[in-house]
Structures are given as C-alpha cells and as structure tokens.
PDB file of N, CA and C in Angstrom:
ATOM      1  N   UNK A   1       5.830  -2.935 -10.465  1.00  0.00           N
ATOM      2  CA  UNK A   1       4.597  -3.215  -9.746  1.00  0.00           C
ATOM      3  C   UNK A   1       3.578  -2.144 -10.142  1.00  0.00           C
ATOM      4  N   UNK A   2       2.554  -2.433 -10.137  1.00  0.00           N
ATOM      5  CA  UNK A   2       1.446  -1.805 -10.766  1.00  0.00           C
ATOM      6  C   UNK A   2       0.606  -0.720  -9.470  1.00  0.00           C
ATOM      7  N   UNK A   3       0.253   0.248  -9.886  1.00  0.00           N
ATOM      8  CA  UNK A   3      -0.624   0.867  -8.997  1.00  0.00           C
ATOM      9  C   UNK A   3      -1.801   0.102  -8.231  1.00  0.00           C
ATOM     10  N   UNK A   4      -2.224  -0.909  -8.959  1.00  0.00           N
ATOM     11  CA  UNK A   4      -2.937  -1.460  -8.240  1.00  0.00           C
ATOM     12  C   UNK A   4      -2.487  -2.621  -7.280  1.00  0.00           C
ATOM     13  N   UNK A   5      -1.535  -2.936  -7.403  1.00  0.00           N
ATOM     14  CA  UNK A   5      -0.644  -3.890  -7.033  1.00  0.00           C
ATOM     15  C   UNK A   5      -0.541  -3.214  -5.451  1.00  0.00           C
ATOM     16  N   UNK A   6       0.108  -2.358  -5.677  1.00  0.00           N
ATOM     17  CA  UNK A   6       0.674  -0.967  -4.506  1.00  0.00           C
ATOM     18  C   UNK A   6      -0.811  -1.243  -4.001  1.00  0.00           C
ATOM     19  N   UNK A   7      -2.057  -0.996  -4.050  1.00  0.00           N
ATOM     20  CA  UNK A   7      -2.771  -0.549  -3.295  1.00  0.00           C
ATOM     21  C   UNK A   7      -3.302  -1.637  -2.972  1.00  0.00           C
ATOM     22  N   UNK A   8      -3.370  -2.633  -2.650  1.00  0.00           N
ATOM     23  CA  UNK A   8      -3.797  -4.285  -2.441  1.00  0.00           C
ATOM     24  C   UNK A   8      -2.540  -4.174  -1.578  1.00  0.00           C
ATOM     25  N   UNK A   9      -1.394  -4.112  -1.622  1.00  0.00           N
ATOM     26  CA  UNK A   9      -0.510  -4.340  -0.228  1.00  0.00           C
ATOM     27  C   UNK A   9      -0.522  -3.503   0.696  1.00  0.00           C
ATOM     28  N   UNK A  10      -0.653  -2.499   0.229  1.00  0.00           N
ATOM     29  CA  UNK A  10      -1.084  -1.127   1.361  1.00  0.00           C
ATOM     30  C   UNK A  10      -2.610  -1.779   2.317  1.00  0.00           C
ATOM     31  N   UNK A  11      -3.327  -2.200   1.649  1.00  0.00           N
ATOM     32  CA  UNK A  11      -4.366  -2.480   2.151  1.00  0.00           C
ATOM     33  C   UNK A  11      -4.207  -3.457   3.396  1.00  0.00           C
ATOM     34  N   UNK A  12      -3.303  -4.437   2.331  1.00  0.00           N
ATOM     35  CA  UNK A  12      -3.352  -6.188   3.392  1.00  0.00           C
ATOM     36  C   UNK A  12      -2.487  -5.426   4.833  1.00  0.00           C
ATOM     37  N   UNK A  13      -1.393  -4.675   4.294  1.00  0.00           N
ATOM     38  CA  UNK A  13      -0.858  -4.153   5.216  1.00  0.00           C
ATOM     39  C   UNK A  13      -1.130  -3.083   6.580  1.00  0.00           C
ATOM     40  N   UNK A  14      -2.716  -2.373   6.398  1.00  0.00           N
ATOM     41  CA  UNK A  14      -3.325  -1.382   6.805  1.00  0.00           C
ATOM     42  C   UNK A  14      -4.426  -2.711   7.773  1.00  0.00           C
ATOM     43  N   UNK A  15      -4.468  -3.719   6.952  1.00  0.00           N
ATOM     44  CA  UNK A  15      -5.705  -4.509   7.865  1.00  0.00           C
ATOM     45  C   UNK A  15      -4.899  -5.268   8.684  1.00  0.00           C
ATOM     46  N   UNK A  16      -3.620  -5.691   8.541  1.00  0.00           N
ATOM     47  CA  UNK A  16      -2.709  -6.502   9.347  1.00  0.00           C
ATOM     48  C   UNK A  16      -2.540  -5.681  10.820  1.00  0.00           C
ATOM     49  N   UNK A  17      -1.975  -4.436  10.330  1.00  0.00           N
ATOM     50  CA  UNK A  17      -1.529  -3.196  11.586  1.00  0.00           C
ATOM     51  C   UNK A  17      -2.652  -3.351  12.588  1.00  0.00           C
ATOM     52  N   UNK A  18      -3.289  -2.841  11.560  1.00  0.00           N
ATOM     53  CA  UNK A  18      -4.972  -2.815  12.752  1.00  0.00           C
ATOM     54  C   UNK A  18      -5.278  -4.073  13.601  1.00  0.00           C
ATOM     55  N   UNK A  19      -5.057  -5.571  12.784  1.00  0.00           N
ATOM     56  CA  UNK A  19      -5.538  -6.776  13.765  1.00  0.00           C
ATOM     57  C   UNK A  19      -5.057  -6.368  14.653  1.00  0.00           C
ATOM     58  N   UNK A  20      -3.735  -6.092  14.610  1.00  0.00           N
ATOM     59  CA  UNK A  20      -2.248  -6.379  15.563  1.00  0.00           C
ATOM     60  C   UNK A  20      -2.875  -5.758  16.985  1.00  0.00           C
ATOM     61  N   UNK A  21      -3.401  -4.523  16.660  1.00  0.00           N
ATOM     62  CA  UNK A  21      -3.429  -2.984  17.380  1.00  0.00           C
ATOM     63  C   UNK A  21      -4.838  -3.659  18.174  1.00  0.00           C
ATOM     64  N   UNK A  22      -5.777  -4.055  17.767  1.00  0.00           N
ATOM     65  CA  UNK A  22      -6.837  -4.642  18.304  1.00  0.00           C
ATOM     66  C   UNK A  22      -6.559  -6.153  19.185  1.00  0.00           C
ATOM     67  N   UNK A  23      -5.386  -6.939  18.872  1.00  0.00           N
ATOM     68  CA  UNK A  23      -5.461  -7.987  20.060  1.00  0.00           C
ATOM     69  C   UNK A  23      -4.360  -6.991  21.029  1.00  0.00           C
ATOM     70  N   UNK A  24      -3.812  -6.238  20.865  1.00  0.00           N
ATOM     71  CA  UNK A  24      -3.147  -5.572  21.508  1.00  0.00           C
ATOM     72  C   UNK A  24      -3.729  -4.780  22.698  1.00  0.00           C
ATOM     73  N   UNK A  25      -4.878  -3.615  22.499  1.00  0.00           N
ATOM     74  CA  UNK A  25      -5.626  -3.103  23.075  1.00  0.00           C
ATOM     75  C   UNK A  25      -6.481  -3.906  24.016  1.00  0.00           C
ATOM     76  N   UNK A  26      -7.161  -4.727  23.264  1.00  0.00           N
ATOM     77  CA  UNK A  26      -8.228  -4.972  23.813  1.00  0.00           C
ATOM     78  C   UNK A  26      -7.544  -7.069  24.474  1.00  0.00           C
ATOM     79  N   UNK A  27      -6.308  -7.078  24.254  1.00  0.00           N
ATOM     80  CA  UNK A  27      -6.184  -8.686  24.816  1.00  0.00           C
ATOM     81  C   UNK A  27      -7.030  -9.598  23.918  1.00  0.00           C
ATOM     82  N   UNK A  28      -7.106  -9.808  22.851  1.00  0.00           N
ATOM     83  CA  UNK A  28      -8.017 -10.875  21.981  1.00  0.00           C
ATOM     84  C   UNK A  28      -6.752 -11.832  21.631  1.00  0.00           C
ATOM     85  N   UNK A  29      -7.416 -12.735  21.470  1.00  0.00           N
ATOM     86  CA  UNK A  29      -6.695 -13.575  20.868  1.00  0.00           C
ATOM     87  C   UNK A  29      -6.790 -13.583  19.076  1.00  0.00           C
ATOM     88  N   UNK A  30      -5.668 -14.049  18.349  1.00  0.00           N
ATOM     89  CA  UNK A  30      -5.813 -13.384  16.880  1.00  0.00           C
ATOM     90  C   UNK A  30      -7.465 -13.511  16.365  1.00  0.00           C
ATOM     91  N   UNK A  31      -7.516 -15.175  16.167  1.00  0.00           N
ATOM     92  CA  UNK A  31      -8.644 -15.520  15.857  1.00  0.00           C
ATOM     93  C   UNK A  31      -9.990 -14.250  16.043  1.00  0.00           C
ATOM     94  N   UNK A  32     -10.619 -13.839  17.362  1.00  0.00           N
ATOM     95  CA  UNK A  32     -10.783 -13.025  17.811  1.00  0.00           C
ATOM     96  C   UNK A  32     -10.735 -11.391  17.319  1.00  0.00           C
ATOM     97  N   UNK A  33      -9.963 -10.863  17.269  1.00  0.00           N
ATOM     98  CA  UNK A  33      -9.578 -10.077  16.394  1.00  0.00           C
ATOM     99  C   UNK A  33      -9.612  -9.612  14.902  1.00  0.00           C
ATOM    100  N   UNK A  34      -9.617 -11.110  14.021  1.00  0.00           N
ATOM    101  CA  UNK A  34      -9.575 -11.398  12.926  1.00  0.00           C
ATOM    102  C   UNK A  34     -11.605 -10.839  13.075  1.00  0.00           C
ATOM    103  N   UNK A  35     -11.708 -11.719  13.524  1.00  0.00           N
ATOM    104  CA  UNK A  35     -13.129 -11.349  13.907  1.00  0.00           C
ATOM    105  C   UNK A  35     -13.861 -10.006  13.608  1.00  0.00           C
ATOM    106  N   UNK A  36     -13.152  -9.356  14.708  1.00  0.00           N
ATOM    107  CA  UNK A  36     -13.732  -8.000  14.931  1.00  0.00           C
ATOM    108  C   UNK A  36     -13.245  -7.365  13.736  1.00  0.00           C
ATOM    109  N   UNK A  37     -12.149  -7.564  13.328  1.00  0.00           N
ATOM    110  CA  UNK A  37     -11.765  -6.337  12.041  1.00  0.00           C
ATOM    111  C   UNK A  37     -12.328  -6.892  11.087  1.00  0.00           C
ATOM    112  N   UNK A  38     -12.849  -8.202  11.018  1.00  0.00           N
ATOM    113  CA  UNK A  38     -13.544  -8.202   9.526  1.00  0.00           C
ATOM    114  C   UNK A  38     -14.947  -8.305   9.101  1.00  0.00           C
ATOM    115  N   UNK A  39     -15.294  -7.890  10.853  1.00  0.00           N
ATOM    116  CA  UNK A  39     -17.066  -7.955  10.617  1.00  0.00           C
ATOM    117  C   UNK A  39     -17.736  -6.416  10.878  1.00  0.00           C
ATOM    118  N   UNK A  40     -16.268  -5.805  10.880  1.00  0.00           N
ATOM    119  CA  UNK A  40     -16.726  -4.391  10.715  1.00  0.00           C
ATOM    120  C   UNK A  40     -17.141  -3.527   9.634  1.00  0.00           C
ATOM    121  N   UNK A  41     -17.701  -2.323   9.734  1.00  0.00           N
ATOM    122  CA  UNK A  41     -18.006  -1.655   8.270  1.00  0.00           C
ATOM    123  C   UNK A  41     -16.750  -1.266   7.793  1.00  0.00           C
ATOM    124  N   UNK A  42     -15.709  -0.595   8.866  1.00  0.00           N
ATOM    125  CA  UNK A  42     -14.515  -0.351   8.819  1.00  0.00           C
ATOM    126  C   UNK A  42     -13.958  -1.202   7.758  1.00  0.00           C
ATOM    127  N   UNK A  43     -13.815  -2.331   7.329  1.00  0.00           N
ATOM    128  CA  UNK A  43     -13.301  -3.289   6.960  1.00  0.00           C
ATOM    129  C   UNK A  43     -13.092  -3.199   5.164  1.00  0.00           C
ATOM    130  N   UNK A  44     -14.883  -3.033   5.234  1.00  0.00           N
ATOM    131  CA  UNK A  44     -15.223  -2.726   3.680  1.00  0.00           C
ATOM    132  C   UNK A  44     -14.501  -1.216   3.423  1.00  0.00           C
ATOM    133  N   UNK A  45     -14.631  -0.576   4.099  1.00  0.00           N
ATOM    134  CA  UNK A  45     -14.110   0.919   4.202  1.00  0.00           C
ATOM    135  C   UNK A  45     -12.723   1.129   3.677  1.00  0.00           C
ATOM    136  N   UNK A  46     -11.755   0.447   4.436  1.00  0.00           N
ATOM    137  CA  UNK A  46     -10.453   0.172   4.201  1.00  0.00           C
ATOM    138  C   UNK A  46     -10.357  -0.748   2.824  1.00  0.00           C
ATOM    139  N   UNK A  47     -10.975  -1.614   2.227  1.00  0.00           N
ATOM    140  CA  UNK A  47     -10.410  -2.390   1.248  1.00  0.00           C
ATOM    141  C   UNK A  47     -11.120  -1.428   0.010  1.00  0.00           C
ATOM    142  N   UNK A  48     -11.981  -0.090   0.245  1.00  0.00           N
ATOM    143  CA  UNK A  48     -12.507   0.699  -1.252  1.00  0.00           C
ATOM    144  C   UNK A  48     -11.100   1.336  -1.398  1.00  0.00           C
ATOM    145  N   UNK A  49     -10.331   0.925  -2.633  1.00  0.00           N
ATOM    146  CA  UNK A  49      -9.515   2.201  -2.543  1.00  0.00           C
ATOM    147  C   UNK A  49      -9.384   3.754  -2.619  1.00  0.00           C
ATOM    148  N   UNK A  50     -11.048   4.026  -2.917  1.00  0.00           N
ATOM    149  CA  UNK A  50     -11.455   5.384  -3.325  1.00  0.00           C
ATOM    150  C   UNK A  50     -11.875   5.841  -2.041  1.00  0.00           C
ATOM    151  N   UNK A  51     -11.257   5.223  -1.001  1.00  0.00           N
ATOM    152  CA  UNK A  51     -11.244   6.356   0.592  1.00  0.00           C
ATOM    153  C   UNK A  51     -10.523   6.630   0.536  1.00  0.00           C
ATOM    154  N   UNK A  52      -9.075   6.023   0.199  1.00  0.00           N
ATOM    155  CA  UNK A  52      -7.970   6.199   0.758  1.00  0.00           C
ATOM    156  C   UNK A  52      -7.331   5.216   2.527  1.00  0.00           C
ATOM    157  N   UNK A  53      -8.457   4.817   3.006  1.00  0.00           N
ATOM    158  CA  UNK A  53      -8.188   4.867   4.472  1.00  0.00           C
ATOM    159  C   UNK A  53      -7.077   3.570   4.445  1.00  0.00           C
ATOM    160  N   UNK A  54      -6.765   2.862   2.964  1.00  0.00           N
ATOM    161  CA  UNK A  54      -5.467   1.812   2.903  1.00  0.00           C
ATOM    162  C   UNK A  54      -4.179   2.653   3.485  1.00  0.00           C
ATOM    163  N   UNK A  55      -4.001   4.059   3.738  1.00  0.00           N
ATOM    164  CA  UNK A  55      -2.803   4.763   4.049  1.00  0.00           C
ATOM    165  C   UNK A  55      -2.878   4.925   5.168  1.00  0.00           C
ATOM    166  N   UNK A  56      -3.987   5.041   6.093  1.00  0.00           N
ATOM    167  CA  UNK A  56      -4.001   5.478   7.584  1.00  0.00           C
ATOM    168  C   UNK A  56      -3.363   4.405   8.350  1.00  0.00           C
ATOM    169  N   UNK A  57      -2.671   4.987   9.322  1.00  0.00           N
ATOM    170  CA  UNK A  57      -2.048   4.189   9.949  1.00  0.00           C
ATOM    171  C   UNK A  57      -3.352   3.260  11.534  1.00  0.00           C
ATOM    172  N   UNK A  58      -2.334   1.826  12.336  1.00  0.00           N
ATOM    173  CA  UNK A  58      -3.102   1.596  12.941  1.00  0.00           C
ATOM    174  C   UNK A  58      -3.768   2.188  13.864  1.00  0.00           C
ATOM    175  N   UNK A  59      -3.232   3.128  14.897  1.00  0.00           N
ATOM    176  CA  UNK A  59      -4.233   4.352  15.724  1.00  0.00           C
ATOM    177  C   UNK A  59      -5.255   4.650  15.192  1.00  0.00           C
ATOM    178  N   UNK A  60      -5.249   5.412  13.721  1.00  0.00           N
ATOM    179  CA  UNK A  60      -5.975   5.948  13.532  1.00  0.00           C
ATOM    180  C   UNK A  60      -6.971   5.523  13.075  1.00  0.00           C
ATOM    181  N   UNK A  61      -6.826   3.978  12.448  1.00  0.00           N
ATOM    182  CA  UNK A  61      -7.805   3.411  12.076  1.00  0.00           C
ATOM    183  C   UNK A  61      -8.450   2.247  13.584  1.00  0.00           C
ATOM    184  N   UNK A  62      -8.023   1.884  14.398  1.00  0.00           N
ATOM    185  CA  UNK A  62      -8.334   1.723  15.548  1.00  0.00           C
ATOM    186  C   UNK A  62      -9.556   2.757  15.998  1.00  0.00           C
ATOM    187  N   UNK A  63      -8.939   3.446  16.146  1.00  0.00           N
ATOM    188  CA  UNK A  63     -10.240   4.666  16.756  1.00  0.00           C
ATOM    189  C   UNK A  63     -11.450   4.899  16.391  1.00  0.00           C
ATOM    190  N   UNK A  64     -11.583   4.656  14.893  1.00  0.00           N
ATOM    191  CA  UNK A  64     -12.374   4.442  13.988  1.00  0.00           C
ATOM    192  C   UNK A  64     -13.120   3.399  13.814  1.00  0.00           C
ATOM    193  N   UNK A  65     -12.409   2.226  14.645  1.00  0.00           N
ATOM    194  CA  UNK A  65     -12.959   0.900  14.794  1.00  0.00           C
ATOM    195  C   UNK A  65     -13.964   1.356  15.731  1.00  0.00           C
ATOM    196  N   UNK A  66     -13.463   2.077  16.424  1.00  0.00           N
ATOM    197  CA  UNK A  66     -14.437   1.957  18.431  1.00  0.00           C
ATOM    198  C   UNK A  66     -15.079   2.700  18.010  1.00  0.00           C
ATOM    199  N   UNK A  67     -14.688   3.940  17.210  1.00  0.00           N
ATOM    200  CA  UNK A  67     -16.402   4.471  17.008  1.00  0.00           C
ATOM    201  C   UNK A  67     -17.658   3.842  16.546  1.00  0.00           C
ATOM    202  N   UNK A  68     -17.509   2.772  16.002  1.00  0.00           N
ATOM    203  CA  UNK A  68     -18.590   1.656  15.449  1.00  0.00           C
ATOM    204  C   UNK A  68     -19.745   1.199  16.516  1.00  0.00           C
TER     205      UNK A  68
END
C-alpha cells in the first residue's frame, strides 16, 4: 500500500470517528451529522494531508469542530 493510500484511509477514518463523536455528543441523527462535519472548515482541514490533522484522534478533532 502506498503512502498515499495510508493517508486517504487515515483520513476516511479520522472523518468517520468524528461523525460518530458528533451524533454522539450532540444526539444528531447520522444524516445530520454528516452535515455538520462536512460543511465545516474543519473538514477541508482534515482531508489537506499537509496538516496532518488525518492522525488526530475524535476528541480532539471534535473540539476543534466547536471552536468553529
């Protein structure tokens, strides 16, 4: 698997955590959720791989959501 490969699943996997963590918190329904994490700046943020933020886990990228 390719480095870039790795960082496209890290990603899908970093935006999945987070939906999860957001109908979780806040009671959304997925749809909902899907919503909020992908109309955030956060969003674009997480899919540059030159942040890094594909490694942060969901807390931390949660928190980061609400600061928005």
């Amino acid at each position: 698997m390719s480095d870039e490969a790795i960082v496209r699943q890290l990603t899908r996997s970093a935006i999945s955590r987070l939906v999860e963590k957001v109908m979780k918190e806040e009671a959304l329904p997925l749809a909902d959720a899907l919503r909020k994490v992908y109309d955030s700046k956060l969003f674009g943020q997480v899919n540059d791989p030159e942040t890094g933020l594909y490694r942060e886990g969901p807390v931390f990228l949660y928190d980061m959501l609400c600061e928005e």
